[in-house]
C-alpha atoms as a PDB file:
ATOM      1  CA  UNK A   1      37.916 -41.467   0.217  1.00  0.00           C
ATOM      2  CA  UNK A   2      38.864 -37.908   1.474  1.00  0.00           C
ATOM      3  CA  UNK A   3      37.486 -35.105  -0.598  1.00  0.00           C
ATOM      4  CA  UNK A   4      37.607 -31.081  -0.852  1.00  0.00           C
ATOM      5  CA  UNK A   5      34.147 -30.451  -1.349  1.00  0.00           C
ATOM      6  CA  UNK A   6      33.331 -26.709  -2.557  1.00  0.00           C
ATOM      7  CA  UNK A   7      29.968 -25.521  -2.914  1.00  0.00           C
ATOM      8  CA  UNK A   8      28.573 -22.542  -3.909  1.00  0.00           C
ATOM      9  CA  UNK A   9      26.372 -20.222  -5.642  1.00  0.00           C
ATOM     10  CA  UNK A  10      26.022 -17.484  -8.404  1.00  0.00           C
ATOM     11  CA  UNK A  11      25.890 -13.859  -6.328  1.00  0.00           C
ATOM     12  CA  UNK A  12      23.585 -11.476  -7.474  1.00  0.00           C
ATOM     13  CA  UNK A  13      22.088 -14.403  -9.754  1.00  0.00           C
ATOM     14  CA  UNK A  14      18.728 -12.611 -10.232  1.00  0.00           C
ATOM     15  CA  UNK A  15      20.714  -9.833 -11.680  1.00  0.00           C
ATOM     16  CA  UNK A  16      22.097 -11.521 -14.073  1.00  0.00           C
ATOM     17  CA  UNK A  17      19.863 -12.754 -18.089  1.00  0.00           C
ATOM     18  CA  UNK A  18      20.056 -16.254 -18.345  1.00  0.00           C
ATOM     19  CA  UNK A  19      22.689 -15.876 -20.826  1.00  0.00           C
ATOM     20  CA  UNK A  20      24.881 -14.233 -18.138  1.00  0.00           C
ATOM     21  CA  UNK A  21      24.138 -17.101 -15.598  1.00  0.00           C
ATOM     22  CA  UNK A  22      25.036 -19.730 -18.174  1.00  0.00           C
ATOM     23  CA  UNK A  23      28.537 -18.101 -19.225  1.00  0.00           C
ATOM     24  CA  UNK A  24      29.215 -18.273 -15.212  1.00  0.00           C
ATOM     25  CA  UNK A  25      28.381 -21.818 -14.764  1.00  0.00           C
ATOM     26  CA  UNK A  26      30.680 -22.596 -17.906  1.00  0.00           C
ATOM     27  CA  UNK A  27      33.341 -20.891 -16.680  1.00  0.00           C
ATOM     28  CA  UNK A  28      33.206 -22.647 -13.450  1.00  0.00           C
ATOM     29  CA  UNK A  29      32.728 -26.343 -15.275  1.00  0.00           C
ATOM     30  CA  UNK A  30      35.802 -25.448 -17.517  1.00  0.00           C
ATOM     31  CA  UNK A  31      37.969 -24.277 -14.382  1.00  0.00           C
ATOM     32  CA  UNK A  32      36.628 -27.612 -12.831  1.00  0.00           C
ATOM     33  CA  UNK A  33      37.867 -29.194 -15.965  1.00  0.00           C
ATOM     34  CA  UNK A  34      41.185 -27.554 -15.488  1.00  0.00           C
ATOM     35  CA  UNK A  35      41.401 -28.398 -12.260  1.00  0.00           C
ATOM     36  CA  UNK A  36      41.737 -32.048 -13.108  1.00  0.00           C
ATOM     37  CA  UNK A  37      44.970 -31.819 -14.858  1.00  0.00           C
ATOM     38  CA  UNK A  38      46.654 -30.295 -12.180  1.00  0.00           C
ATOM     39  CA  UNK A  39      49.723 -32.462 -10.600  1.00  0.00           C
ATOM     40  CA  UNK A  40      48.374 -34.525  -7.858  1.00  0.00           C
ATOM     41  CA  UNK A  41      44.518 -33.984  -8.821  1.00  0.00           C
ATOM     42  CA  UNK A  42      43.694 -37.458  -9.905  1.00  0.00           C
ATOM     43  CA  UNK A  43      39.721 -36.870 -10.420  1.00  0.00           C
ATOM     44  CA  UNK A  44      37.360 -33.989  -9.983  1.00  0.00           C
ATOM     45  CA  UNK A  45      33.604 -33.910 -10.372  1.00  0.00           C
ATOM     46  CA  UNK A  46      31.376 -30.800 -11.236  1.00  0.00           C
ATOM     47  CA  UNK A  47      27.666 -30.515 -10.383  1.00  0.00           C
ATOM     48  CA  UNK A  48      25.128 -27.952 -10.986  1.00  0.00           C
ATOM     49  CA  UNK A  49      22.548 -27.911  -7.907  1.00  0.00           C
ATOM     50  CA  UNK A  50      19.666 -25.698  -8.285  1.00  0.00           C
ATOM     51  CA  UNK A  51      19.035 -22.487 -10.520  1.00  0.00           C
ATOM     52  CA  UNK A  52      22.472 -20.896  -9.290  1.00  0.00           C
ATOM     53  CA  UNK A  53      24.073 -23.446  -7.382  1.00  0.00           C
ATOM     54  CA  UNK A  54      26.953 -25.667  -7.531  1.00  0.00           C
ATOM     55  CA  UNK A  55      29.250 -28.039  -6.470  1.00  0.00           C
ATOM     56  CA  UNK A  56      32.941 -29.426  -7.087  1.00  0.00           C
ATOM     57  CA  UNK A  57      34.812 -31.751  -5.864  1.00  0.00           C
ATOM     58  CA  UNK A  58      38.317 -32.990  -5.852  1.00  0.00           C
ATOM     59  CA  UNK A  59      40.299 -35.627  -4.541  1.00  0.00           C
ATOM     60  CA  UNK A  60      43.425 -33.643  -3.719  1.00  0.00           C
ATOM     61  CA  UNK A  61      42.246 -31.790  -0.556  1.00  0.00           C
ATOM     62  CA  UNK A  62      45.269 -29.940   0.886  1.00  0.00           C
ATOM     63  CA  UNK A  63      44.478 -27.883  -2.866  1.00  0.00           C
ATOM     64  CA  UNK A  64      40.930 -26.800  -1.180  1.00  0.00           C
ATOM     65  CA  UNK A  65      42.006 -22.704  -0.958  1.00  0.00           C
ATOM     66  CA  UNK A  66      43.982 -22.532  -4.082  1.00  0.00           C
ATOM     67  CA  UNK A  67      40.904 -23.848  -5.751  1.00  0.00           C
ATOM     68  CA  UNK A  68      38.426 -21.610  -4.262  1.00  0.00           C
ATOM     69  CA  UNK A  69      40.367 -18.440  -5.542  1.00  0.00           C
ATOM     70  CA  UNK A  70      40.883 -19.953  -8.488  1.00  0.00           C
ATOM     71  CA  UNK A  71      37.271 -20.050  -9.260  1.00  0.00           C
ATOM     72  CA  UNK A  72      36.850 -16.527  -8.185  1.00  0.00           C
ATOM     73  CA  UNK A  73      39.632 -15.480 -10.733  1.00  0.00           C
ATOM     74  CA  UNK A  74      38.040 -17.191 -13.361  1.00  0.00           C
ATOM     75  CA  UNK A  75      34.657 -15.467 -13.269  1.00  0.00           C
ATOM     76  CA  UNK A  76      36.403 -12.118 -12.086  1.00  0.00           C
ATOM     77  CA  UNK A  77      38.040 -12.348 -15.266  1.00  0.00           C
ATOM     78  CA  UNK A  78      35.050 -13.714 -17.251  1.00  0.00           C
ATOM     79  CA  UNK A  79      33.362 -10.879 -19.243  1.00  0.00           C
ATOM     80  CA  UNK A  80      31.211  -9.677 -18.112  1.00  0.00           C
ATOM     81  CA  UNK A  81      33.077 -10.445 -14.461  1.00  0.00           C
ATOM     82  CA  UNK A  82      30.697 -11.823 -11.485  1.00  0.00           C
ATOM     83  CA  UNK A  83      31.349 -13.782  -8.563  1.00  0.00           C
ATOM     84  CA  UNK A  84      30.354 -16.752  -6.526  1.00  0.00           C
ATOM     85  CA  UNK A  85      30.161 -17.889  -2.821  1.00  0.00           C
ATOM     86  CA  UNK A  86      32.361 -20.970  -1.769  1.00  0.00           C
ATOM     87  CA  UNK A  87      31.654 -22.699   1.357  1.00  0.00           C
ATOM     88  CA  UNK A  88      34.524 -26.001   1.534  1.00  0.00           C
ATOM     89  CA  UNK A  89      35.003 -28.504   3.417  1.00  0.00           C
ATOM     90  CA  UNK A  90      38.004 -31.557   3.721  1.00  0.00           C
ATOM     91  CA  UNK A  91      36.706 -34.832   4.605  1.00  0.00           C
ATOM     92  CA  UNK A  92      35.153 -38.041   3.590  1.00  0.00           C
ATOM     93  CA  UNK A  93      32.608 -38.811   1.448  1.00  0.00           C
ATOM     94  CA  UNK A  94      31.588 -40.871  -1.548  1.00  0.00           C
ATOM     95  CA  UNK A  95      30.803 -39.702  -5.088  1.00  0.00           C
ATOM     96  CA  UNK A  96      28.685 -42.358  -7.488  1.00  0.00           C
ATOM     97  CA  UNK A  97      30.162 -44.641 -10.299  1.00  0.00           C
ATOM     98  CA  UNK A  98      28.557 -42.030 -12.764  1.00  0.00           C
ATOM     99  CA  UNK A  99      30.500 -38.636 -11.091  1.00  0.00           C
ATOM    100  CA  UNK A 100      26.873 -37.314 -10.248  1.00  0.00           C
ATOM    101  CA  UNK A 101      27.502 -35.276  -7.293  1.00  0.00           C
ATOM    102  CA  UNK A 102      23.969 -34.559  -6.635  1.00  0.00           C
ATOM    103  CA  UNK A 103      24.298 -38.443  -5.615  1.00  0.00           C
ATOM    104  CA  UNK A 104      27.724 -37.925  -3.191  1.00  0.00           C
ATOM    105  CA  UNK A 105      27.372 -38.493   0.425  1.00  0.00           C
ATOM    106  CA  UNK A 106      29.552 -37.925   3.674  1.00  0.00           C
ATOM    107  CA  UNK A 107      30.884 -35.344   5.809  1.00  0.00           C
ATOM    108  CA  UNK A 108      32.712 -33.413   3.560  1.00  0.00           C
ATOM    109  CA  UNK A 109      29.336 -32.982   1.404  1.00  0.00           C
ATOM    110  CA  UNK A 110      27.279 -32.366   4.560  1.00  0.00           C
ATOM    111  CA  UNK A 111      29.596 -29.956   5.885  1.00  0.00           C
ATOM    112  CA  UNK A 112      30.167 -28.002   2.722  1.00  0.00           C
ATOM    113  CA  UNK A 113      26.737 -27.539   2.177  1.00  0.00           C
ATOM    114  CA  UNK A 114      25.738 -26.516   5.705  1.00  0.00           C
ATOM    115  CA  UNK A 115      28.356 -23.596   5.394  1.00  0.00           C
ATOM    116  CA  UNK A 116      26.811 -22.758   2.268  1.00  0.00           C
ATOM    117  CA  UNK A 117      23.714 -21.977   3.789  1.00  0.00           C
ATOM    118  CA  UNK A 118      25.225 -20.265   7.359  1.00  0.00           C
ATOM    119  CA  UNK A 119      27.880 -17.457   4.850  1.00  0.00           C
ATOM    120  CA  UNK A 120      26.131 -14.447   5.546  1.00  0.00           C
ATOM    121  CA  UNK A 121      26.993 -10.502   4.898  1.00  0.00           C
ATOM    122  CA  UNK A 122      29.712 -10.295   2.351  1.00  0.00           C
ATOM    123  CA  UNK A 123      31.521 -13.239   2.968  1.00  0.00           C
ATOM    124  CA  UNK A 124      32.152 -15.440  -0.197  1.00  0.00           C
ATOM    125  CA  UNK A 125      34.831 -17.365   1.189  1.00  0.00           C
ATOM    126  CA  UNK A 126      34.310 -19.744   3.825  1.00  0.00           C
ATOM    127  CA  UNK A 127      35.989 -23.491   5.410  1.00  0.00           C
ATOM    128  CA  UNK A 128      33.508 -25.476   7.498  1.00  0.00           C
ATOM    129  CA  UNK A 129      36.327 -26.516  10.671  1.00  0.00           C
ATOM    130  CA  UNK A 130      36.622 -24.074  12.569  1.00  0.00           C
ATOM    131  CA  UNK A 131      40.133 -22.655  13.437  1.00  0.00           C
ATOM    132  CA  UNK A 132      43.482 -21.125  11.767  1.00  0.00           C
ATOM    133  CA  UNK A 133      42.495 -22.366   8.110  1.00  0.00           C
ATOM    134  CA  UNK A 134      39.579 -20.253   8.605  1.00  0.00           C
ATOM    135  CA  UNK A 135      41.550 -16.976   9.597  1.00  0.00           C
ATOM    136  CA  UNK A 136      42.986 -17.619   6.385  1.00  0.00           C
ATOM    137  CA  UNK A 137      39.992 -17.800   4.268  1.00  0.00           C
ATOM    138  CA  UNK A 138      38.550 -14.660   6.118  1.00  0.00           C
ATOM    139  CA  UNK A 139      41.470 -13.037   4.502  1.00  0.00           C
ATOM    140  CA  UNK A 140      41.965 -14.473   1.339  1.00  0.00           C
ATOM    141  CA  UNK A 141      38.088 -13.684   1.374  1.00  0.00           C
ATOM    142  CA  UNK A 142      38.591  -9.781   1.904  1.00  0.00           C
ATOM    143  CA  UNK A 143      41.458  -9.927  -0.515  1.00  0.00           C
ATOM    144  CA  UNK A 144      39.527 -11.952  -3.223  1.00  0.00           C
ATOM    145  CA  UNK A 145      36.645  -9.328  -3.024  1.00  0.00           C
ATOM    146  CA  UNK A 146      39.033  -6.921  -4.386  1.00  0.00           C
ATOM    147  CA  UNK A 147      40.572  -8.279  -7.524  1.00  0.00           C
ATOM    148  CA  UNK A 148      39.779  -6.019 -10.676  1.00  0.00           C
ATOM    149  CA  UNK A 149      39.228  -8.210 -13.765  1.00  0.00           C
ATOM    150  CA  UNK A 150      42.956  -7.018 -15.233  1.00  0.00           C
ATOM    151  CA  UNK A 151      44.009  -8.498 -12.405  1.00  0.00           C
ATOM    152  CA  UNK A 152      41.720 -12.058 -11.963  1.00  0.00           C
ATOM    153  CA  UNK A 153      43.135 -12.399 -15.820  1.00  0.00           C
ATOM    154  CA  UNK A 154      46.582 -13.028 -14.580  1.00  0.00           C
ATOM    155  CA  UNK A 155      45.604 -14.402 -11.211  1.00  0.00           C
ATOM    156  CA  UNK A 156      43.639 -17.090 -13.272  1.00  0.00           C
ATOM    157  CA  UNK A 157      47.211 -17.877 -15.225  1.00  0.00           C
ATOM    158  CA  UNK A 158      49.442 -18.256 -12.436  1.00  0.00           C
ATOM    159  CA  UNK A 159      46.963 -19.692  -9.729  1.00  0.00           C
ATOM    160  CA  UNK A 160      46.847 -23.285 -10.605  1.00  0.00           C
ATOM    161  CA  UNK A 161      50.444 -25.654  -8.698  1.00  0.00           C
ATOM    162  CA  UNK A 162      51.634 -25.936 -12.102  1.00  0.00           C
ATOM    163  CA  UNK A 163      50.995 -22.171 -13.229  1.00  0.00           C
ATOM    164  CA  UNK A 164      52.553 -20.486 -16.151  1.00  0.00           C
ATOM    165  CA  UNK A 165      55.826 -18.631 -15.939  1.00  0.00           C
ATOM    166  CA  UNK A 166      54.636 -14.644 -15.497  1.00  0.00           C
ATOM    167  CA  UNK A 167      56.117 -14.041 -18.818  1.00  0.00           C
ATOM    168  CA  UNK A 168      53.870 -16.442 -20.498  1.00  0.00           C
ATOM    169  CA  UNK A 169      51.078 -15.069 -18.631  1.00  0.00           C
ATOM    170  CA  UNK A 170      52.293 -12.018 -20.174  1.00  0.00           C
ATOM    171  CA  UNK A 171      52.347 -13.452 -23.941  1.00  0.00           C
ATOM    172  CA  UNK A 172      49.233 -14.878 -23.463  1.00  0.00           C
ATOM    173  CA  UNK A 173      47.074 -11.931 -22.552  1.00  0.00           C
ATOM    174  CA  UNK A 174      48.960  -9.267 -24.659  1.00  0.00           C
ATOM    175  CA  UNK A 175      50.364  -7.197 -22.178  1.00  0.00           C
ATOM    176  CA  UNK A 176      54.293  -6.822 -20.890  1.00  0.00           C
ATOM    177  CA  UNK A 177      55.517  -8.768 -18.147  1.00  0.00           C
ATOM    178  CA  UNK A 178      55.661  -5.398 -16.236  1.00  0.00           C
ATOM    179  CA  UNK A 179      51.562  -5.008 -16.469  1.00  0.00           C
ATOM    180  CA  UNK A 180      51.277  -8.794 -15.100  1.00  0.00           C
ATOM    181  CA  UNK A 181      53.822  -8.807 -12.307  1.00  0.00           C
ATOM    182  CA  UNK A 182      52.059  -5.238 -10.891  1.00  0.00           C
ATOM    183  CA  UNK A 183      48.657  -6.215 -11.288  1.00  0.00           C
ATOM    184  CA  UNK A 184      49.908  -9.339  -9.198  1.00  0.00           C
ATOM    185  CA  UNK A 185      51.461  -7.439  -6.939  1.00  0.00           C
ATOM    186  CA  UNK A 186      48.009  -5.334  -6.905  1.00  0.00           C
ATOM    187  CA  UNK A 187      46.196  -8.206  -6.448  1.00  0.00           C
ATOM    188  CA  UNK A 188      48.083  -9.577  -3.028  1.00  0.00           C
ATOM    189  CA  UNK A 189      49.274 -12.287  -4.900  1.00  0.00           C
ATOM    190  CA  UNK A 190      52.579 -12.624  -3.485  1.00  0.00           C
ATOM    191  CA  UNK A 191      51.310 -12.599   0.431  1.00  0.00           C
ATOM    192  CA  UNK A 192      48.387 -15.427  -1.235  1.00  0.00           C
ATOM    193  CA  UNK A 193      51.027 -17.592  -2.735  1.00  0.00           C
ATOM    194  CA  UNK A 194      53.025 -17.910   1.121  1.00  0.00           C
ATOM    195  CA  UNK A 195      49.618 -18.320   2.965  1.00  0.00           C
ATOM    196  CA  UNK A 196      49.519 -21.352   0.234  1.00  0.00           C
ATOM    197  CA  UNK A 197      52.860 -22.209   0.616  1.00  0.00           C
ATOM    198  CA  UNK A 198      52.010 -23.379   3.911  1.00  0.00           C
ATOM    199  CA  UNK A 199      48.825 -24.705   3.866  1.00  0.00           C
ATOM    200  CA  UNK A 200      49.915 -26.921   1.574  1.00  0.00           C
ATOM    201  CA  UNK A 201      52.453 -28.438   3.078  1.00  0.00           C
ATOM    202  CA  UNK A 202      52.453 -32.101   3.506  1.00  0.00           C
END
């Protein structure tokens, strides 16, 4: 079966009280969670894998980007915010009867993991085959980096294929549709929604 496989870990973990570190990994199993009801996503699996590590996986992989910010968003907008490295790769692989990634095997998982340990510097954001997708992550990467948590609020609404319409975004977080279409705009949203546009094309 062909997977996006997106592992990562909690940056500046040691930072963080165990509390803190908790709150990130349940924000990242409840966007996992979420994940799963989007159209086309017909399972995903969540894993933790170490004291600040993770992995996800989901069996709609041309969705591999928009998932990786949509993590980020979720713990920028977490309070208080933090953030996580993603290394992903596309590929095969083969996840256990029980959904127990720490048992899932193939390239994809191989790959994924590899990355994981070669991100260096400030990178957060990375894809495993080398080439154009990965110009794209370095970007969305250096964009990402950037979101304020005002802003990873409304990302996180309008981020997932079947997002919510900006003025329901706006209803749910209490602010005008105004404040949600310029943080948005703030955010590089627009220029991140094309770059999707077309890498999910099938």
């Amino acid at each position: 079966m062909t997977w996006a496989v997106l592992t990562g870990d909690v940056v500046h973990s040691s930072d963080l009280s165990q509390d803190g570190l908790e709150l990130a990994f349940d924000t990242l199993k409840d966007a996992a969670q979420d994940m799963a009801d989007w159209p086309s996503i017909g399972t995903t699996a969540f894993a933790r894998r170490g004291g600040d590590g993770w992995q996800i996986a989901l069996d709609h992989p041309a969705l591999h980007l928009r998932s990786a910010l949509f993590l980020q968003a979720r713990l920028a907008a977490q309070d208080p915010p933090c953030a996580t490295r993603i290394a992903v790769a596309t590929g095969a692989g083969s996840i256990p009867g029980d959904m127990d990634l720490n048992g899932a095997h193939g390239p994809a998982f191989t790959q994924s993991g590899r990355l994981l340990e070669a991100l260096s510097g400030r990178s957060r954001l990375g894809f495993a085959t080398p080439g154009p997708v990965g110009a794209v992550y370095a970007l969305a990467d250096h964009i990402a980096q950037g979101w304020t948590q005002a802003q990873a609020r409304s990302l996180a609404l309008v981020l997932p294929p079947d997002g919510r319409p900006r003025r329901d975004a706006a209803a749910q977080l209490g602010i005008s549709r105004q404040a949600v279409d310029q943080a948005l705009w703030a955010a590089g949203y627009p220029f991140i929604e094309a770059a999707l546009a077309q890498l999910e094309v099938k």
